[in-house]
PDB file of N, CA and C in Angstrom:
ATOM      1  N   UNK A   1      23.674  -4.123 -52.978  1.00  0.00           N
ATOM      2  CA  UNK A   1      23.476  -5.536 -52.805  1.00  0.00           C
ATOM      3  C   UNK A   1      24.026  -6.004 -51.461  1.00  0.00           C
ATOM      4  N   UNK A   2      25.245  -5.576 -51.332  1.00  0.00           N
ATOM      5  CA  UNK A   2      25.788  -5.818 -49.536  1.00  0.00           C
ATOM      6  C   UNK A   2      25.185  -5.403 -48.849  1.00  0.00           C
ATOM      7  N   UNK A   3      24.834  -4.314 -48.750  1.00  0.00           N
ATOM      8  CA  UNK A   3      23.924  -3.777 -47.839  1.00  0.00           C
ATOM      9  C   UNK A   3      22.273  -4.255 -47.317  1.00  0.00           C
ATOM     10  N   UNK A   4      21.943  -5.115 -48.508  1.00  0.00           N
ATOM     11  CA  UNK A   4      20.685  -5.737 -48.656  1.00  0.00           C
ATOM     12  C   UNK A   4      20.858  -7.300 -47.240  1.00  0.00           C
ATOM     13  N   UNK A   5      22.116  -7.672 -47.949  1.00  0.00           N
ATOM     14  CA  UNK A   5      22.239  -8.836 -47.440  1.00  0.00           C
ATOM     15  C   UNK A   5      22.815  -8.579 -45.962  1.00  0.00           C
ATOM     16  N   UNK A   6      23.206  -7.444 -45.978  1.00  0.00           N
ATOM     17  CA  UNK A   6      23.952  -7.020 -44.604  1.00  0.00           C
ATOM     18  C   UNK A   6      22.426  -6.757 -43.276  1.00  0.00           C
ATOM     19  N   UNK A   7      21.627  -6.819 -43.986  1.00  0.00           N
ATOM     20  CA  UNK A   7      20.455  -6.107 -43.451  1.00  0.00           C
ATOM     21  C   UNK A   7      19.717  -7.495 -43.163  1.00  0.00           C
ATOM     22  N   UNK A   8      19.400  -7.849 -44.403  1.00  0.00           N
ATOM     23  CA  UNK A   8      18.520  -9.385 -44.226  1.00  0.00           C
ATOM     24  C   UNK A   8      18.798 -10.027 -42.553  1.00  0.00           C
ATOM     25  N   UNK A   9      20.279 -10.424 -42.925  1.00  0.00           N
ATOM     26  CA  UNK A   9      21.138 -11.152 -42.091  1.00  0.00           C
ATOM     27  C   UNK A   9      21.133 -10.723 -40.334  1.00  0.00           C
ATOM     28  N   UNK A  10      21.004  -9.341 -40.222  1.00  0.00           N
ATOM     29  CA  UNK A  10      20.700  -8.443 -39.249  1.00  0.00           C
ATOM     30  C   UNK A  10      19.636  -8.461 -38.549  1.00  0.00           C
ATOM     31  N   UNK A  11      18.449  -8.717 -39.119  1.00  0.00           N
ATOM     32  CA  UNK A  11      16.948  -8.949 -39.013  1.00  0.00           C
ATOM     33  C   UNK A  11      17.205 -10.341 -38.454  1.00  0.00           C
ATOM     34  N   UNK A  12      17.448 -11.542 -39.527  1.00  0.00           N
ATOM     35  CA  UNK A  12      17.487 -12.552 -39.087  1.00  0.00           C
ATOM     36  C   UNK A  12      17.710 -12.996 -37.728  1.00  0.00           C
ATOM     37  N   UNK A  13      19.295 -12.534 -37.152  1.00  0.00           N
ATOM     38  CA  UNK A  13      19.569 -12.590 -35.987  1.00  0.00           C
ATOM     39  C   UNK A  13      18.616 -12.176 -35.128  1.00  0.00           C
ATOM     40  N   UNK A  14      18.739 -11.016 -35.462  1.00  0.00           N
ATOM     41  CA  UNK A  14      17.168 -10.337 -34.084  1.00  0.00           C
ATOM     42  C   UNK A  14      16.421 -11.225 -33.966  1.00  0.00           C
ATOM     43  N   UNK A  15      15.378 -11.641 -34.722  1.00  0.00           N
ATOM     44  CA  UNK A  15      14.465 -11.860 -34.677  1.00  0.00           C
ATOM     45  C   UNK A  15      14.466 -13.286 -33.895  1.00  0.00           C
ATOM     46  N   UNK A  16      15.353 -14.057 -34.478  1.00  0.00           N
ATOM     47  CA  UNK A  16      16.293 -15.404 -33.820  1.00  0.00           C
ATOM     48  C   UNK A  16      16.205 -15.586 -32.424  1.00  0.00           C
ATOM     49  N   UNK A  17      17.213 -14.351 -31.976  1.00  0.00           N
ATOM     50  CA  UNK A  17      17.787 -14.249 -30.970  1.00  0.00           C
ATOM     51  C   UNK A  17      16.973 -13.806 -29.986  1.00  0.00           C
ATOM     52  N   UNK A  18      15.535 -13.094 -30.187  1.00  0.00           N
ATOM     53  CA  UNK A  18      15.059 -12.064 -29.209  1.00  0.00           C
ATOM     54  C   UNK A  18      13.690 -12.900 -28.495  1.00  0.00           C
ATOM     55  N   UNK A  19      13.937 -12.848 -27.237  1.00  0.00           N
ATOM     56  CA  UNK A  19      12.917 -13.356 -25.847  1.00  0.00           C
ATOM     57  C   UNK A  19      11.780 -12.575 -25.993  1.00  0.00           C
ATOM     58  N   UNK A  20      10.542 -13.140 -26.061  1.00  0.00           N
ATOM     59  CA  UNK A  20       9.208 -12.316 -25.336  1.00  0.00           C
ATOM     60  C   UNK A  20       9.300 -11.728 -24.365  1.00  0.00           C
ATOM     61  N   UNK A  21       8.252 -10.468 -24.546  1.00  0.00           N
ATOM     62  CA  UNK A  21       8.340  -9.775 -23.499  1.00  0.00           C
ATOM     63  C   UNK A  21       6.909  -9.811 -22.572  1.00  0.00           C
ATOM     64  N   UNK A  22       6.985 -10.288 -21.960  1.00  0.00           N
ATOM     65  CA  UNK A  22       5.340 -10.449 -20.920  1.00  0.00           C
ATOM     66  C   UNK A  22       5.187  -9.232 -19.893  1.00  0.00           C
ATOM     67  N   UNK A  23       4.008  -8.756 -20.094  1.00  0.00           N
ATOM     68  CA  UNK A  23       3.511  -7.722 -18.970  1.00  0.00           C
ATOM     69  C   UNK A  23       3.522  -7.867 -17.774  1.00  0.00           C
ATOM     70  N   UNK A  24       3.308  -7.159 -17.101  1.00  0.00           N
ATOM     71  CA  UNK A  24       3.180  -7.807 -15.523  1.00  0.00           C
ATOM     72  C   UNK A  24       1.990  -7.517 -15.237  1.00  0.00           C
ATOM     73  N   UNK A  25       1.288  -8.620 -15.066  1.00  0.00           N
ATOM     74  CA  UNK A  25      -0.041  -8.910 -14.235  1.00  0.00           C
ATOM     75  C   UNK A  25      -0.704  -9.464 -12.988  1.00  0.00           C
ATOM     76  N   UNK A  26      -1.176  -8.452 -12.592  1.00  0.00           N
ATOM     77  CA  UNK A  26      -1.089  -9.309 -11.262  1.00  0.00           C
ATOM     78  C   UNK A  26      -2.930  -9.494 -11.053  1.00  0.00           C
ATOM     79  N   UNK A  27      -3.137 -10.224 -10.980  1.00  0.00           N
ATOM     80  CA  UNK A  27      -4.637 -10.789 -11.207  1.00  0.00           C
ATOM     81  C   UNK A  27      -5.161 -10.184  -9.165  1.00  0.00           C
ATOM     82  N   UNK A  28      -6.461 -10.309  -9.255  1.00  0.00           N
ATOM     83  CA  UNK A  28      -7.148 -10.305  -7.902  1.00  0.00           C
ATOM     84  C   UNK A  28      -6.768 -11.741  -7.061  1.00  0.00           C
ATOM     85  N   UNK A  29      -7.323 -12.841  -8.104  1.00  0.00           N
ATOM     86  CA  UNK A  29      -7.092 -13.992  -7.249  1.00  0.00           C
ATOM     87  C   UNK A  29      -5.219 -14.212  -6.433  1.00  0.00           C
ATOM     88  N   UNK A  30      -4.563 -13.556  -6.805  1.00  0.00           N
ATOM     89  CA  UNK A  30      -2.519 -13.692  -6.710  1.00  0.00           C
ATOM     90  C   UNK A  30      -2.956 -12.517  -5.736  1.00  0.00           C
ATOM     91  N   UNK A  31      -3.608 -12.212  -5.498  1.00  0.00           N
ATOM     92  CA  UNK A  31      -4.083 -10.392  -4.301  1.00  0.00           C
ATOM     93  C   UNK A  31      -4.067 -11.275  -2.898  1.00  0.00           C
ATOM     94  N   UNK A  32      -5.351 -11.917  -3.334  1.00  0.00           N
ATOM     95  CA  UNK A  32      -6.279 -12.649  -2.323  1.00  0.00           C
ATOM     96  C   UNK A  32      -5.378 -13.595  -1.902  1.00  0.00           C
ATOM     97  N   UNK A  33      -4.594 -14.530  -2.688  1.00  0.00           N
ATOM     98  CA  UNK A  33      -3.696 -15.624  -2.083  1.00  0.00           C
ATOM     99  C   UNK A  33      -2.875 -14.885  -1.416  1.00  0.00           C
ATOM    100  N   UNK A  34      -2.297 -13.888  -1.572  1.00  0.00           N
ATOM    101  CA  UNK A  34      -0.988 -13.612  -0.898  1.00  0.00           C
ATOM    102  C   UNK A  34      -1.550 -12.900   0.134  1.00  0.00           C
ATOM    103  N   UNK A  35      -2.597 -12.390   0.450  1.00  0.00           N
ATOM    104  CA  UNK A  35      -3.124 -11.688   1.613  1.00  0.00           C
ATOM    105  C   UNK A  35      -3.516 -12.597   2.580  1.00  0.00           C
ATOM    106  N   UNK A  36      -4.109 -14.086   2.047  1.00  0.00           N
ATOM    107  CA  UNK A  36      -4.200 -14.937   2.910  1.00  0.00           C
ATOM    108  C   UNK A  36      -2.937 -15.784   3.655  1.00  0.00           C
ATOM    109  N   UNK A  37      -2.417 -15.506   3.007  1.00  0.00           N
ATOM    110  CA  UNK A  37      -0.679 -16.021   3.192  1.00  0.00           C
ATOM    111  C   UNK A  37      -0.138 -15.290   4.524  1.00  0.00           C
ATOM    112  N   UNK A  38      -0.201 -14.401   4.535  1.00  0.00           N
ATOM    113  CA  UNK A  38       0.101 -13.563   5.377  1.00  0.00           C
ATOM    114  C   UNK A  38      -0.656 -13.444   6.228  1.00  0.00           C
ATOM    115  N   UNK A  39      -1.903 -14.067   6.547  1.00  0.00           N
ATOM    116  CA  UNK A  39      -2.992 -13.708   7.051  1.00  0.00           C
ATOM    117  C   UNK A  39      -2.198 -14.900   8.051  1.00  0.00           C
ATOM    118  N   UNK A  40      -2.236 -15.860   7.727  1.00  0.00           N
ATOM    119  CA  UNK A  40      -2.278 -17.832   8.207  1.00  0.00           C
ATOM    120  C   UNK A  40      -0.836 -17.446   8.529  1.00  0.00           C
ATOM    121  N   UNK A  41       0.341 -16.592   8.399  1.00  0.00           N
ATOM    122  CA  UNK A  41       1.725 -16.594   8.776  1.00  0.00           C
ATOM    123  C   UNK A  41       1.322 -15.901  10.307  1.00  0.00           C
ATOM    124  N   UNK A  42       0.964 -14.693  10.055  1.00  0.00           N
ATOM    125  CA  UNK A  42       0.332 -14.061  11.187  1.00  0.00           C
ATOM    126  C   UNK A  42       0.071 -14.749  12.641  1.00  0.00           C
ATOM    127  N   UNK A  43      -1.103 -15.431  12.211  1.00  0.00           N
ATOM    128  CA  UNK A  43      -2.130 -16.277  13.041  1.00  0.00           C
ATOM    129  C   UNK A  43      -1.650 -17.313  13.601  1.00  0.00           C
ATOM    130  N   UNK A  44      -0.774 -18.464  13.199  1.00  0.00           N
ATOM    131  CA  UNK A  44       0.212 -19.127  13.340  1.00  0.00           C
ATOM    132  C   UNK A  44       0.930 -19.083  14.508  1.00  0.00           C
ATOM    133  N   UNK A  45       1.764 -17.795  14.132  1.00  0.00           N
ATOM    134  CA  UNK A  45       2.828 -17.325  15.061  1.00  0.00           C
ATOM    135  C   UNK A  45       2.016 -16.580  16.311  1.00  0.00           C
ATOM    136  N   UNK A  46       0.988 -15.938  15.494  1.00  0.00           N
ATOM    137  CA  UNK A  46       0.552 -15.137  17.423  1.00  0.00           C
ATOM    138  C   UNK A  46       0.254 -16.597  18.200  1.00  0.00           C
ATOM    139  N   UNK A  47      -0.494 -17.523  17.796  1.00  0.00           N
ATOM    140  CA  UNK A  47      -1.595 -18.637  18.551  1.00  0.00           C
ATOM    141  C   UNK A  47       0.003 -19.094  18.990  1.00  0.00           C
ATOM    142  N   UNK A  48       0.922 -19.636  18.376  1.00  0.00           N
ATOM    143  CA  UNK A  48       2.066 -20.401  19.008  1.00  0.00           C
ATOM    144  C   UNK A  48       2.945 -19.851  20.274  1.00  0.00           C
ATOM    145  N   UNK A  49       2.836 -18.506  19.829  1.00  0.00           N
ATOM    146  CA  UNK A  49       3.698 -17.503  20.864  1.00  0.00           C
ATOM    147  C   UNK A  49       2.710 -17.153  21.926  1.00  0.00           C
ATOM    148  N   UNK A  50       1.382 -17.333  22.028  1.00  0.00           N
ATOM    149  CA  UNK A  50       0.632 -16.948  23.200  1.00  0.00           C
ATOM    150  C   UNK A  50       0.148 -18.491  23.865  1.00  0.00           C
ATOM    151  N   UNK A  51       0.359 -19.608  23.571  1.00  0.00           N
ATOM    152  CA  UNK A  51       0.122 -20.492  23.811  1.00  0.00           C
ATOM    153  C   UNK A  51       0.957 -20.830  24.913  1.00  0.00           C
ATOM    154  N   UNK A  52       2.349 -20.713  24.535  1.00  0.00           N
ATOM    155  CA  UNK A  52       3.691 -21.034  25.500  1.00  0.00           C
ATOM    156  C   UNK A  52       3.702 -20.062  26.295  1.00  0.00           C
ATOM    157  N   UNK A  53       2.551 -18.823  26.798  1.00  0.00           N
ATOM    158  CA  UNK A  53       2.613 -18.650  27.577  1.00  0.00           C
ATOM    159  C   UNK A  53       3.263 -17.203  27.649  1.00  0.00           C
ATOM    160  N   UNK A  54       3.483 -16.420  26.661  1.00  0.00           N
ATOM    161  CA  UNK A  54       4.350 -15.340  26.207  1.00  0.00           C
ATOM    162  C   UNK A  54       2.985 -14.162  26.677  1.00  0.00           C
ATOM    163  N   UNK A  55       2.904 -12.735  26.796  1.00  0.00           N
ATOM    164  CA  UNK A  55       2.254 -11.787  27.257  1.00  0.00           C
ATOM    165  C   UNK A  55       1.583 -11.554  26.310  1.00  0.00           C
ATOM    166  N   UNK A  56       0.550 -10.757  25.880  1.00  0.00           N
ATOM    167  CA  UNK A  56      -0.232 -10.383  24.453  1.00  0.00           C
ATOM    168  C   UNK A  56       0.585  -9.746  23.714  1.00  0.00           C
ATOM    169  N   UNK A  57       1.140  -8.220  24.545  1.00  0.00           N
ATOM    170  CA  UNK A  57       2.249  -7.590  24.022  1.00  0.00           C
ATOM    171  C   UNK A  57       3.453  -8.259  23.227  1.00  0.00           C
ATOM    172  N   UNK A  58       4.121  -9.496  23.821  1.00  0.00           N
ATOM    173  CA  UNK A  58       5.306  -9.861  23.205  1.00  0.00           C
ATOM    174  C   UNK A  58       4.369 -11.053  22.227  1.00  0.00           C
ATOM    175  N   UNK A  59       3.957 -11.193  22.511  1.00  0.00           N
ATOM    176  CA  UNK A  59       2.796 -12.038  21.307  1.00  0.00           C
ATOM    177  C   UNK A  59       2.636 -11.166  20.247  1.00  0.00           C
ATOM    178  N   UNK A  60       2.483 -10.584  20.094  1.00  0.00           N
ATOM    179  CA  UNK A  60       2.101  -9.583  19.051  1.00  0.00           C
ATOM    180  C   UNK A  60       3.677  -8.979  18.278  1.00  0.00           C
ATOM    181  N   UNK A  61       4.042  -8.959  19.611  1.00  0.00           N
ATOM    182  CA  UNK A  61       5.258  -8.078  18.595  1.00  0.00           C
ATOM    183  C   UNK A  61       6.221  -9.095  18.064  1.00  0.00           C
ATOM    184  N   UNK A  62       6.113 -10.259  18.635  1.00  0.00           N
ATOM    185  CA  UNK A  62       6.865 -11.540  17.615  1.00  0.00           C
ATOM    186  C   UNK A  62       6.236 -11.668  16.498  1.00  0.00           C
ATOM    187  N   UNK A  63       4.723 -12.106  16.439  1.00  0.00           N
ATOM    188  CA  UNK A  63       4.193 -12.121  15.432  1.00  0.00           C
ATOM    189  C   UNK A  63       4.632 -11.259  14.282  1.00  0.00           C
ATOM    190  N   UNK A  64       4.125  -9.707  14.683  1.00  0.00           N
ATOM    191  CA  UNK A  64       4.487  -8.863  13.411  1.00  0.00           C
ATOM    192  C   UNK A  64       5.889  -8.768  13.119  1.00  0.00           C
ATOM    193  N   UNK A  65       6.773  -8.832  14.087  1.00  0.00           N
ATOM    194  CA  UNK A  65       8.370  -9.076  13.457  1.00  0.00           C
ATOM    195  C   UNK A  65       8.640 -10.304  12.616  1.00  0.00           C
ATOM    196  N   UNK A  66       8.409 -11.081  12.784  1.00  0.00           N
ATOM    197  CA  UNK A  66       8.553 -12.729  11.854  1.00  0.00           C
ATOM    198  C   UNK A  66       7.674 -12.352  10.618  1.00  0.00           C
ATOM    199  N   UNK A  67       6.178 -11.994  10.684  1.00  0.00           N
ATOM    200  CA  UNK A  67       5.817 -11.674   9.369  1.00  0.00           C
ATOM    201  C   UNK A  67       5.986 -10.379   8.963  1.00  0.00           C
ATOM    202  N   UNK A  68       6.728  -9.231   9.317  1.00  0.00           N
ATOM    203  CA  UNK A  68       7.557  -8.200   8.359  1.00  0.00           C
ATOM    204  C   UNK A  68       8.879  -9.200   7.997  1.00  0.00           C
ATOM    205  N   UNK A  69       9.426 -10.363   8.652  1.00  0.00           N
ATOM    206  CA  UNK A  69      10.745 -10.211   8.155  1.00  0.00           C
ATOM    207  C   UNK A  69      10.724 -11.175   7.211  1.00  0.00           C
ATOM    208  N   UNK A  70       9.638 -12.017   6.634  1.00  0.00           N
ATOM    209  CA  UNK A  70       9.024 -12.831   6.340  1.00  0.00           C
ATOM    210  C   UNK A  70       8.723 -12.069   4.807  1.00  0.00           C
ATOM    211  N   UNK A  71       7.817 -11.277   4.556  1.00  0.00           N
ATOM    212  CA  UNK A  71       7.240 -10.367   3.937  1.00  0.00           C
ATOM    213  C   UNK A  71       7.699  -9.465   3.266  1.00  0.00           C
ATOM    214  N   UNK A  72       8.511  -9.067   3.729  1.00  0.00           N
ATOM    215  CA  UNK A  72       9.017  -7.405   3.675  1.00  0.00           C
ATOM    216  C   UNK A  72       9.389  -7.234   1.961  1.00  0.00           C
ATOM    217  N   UNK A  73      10.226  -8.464   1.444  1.00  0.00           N
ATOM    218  CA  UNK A  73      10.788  -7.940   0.446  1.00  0.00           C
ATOM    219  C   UNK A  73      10.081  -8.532  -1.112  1.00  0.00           C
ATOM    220  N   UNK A  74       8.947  -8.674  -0.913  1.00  0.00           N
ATOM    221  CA  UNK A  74       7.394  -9.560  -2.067  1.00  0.00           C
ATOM    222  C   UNK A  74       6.848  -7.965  -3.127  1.00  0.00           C
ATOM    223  N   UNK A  75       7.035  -8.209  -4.172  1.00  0.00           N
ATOM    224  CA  UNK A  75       6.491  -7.425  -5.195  1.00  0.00           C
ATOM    225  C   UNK A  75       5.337  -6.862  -4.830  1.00  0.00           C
ATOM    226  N   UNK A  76       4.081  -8.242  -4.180  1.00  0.00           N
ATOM    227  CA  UNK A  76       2.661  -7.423  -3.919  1.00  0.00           C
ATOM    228  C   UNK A  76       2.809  -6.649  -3.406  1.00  0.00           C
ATOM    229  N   UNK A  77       3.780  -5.738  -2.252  1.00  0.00           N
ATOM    230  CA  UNK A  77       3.539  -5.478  -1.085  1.00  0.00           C
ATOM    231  C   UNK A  77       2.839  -3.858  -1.399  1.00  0.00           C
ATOM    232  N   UNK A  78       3.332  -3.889  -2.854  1.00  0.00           N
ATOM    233  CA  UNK A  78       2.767  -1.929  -3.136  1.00  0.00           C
ATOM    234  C   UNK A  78       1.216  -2.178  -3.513  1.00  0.00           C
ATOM    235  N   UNK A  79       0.663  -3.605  -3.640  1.00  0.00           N
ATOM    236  CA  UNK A  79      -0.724  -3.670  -4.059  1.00  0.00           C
ATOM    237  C   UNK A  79      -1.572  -4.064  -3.039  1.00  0.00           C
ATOM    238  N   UNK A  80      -0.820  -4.198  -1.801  1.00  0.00           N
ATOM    239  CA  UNK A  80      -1.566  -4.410  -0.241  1.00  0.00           C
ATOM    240  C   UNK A  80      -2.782  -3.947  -0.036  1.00  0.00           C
ATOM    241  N   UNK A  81      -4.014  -4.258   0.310  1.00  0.00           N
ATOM    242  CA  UNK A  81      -4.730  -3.340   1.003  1.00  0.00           C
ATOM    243  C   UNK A  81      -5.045  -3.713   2.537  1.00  0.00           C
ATOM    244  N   UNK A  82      -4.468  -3.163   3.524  1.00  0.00           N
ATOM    245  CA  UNK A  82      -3.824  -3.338   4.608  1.00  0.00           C
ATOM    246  C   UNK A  82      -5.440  -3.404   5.189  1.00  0.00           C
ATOM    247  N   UNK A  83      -6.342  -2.341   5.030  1.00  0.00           N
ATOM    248  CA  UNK A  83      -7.544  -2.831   5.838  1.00  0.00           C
ATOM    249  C   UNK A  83      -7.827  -4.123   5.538  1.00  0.00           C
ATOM    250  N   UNK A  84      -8.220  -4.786   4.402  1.00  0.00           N
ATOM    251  CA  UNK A  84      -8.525  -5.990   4.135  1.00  0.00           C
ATOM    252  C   UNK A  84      -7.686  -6.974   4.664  1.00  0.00           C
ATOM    253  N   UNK A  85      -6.423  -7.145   4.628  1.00  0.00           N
ATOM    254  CA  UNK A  85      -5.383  -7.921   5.470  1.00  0.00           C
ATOM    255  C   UNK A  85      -5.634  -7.734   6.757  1.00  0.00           C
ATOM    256  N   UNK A  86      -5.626  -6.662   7.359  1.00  0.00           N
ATOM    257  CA  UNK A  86      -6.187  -6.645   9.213  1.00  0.00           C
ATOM    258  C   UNK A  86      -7.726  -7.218   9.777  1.00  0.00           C
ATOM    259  N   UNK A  87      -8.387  -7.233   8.557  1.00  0.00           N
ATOM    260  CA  UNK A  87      -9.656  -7.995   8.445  1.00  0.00           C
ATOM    261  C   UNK A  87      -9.416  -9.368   8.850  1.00  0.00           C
ATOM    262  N   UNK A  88      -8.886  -9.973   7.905  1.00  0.00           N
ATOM    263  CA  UNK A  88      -8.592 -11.092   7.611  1.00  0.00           C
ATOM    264  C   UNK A  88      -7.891 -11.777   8.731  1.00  0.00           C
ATOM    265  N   UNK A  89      -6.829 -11.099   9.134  1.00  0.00           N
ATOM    266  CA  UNK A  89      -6.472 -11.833  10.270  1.00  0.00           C
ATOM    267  C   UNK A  89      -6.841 -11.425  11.734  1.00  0.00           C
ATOM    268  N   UNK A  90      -7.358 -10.494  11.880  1.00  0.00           N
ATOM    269  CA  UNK A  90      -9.106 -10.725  12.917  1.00  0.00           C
ATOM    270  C   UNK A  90      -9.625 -11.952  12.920  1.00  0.00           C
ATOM    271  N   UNK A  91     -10.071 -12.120  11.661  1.00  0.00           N
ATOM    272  CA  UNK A  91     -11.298 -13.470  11.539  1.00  0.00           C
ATOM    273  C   UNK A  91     -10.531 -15.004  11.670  1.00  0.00           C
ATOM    274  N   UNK A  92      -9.489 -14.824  11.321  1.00  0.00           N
ATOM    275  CA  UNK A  92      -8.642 -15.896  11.392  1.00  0.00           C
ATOM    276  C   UNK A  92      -8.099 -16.447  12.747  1.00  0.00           C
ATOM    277  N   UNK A  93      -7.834 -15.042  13.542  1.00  0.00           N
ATOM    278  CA  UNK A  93      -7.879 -15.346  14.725  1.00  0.00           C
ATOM    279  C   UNK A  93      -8.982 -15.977  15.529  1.00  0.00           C
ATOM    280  N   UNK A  94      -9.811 -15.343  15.182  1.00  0.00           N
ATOM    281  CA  UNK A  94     -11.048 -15.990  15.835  1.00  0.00           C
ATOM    282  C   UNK A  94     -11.924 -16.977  15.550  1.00  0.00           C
ATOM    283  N   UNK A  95     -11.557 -17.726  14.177  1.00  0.00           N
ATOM    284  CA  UNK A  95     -11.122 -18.944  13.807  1.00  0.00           C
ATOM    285  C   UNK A  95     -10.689 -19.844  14.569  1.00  0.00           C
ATOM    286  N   UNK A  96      -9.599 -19.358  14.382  1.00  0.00           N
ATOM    287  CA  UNK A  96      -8.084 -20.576  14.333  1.00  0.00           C
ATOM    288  C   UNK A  96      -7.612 -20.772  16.185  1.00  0.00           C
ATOM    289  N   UNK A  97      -7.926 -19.483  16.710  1.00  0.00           N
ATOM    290  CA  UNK A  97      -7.053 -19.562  17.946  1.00  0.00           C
ATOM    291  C   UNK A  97      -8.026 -18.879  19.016  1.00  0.00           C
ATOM    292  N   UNK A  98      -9.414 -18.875  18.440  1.00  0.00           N
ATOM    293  CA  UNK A  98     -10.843 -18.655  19.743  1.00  0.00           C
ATOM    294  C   UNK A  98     -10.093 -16.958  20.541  1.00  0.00           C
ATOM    295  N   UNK A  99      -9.718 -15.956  19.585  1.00  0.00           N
ATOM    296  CA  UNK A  99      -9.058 -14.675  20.262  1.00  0.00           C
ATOM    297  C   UNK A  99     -10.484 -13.971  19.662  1.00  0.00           C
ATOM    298  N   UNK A 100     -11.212 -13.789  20.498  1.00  0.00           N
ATOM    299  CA  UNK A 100     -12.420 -13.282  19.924  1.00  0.00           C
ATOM    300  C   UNK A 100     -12.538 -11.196  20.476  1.00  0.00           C
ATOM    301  N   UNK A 101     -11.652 -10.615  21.112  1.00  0.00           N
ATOM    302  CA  UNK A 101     -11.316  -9.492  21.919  1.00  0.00           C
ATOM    303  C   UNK A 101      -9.813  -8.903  20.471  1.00  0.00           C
ATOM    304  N   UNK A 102      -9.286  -9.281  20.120  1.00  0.00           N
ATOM    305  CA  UNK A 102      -8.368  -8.632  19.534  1.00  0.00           C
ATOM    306  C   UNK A 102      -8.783  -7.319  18.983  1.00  0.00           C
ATOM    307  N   UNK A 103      -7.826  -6.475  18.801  1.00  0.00           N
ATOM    308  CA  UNK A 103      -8.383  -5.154  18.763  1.00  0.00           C
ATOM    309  C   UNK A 103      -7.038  -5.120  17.609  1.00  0.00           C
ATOM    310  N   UNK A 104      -8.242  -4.319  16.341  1.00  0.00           N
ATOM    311  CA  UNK A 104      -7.071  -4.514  15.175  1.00  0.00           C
ATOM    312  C   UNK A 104      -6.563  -3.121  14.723  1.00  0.00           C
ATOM    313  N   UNK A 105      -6.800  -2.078  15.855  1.00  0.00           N
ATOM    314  CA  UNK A 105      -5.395  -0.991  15.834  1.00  0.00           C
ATOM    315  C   UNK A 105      -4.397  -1.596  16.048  1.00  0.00           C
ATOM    316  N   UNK A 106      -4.278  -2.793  17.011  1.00  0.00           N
ATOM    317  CA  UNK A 106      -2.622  -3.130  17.057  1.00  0.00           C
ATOM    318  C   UNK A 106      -2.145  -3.518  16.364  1.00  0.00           C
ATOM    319  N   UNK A 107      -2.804  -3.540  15.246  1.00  0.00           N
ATOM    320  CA  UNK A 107      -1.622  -4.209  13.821  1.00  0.00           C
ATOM    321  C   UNK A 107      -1.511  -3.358  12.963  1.00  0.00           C
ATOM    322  N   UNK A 108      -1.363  -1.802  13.769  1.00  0.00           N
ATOM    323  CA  UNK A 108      -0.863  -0.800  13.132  1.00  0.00           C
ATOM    324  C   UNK A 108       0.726  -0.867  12.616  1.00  0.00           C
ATOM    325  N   UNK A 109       1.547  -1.654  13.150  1.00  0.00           N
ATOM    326  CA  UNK A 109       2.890  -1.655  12.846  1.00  0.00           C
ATOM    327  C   UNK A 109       2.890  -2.975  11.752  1.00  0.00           C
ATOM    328  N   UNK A 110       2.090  -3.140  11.260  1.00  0.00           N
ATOM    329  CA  UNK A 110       2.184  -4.722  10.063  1.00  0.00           C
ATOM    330  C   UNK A 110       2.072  -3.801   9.194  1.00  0.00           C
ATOM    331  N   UNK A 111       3.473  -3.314   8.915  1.00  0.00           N
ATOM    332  CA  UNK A 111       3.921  -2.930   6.853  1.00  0.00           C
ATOM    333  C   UNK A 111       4.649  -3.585   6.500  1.00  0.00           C
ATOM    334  N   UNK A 112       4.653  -3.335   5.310  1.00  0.00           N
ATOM    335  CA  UNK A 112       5.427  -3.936   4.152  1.00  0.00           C
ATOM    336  C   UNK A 112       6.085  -2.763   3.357  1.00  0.00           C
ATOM    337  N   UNK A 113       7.304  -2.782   3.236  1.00  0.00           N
ATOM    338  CA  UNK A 113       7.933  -1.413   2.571  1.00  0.00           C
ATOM    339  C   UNK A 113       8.364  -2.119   1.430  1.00  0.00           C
TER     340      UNK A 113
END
């Protein structure tokens, strides 16, 4: 009989006491936002840093330093697909800041670890 009630009582608590557990999902559309995110952080910083007059070279390498340091430490970063992100901010450039020549080997150093 103690043991019954020792048990009931045991359950009870648990069951009381215990948080859901949710999967982790990460949908396409949470892909696409955060790739564009990074895309518009990118683009931003090169157009601002080549505007004032800075070299392509140090244009570039501000850029990708501010968005690695920016970036670096985001859950997506293992679900990246880096061609599609170097896409993206190609077109954005040539968008946003009329860089219609960019050459998108140089955003060989844009990781995310």
């Amino acid at each position: 009989m103690i043991k019954r009630v020792f048990t009931i009582f045991i359950l009870t608590l648990i069951l009381l006491f215990s948080s859901p557990v949710y999967s982790s999902d990460t949908s396409s559309k949470t892909l696409e936002k955060y790739t564009k995110k990074i895309s518009n952080k990118f683009t931003r910083t090169y157009c601002n840093t080549s505007k004032f007059g800075i070299s392509y070279e140090g244009a570039l390498a501000f850029a990708i330093g501010e968005t690695n340091k920016e970036f670096k430490h985001n859950k997506l970063n293992n679900l990246l697909d880096y061609s599609l992100l170097k896409n993206s901010i190609v077109n954005d450039l040539e968008n946003n800041c009329q860089v219609y020549d960019f050459p998108i080997n140089s955003l060989e150093n844009l990781k995310f670890n």
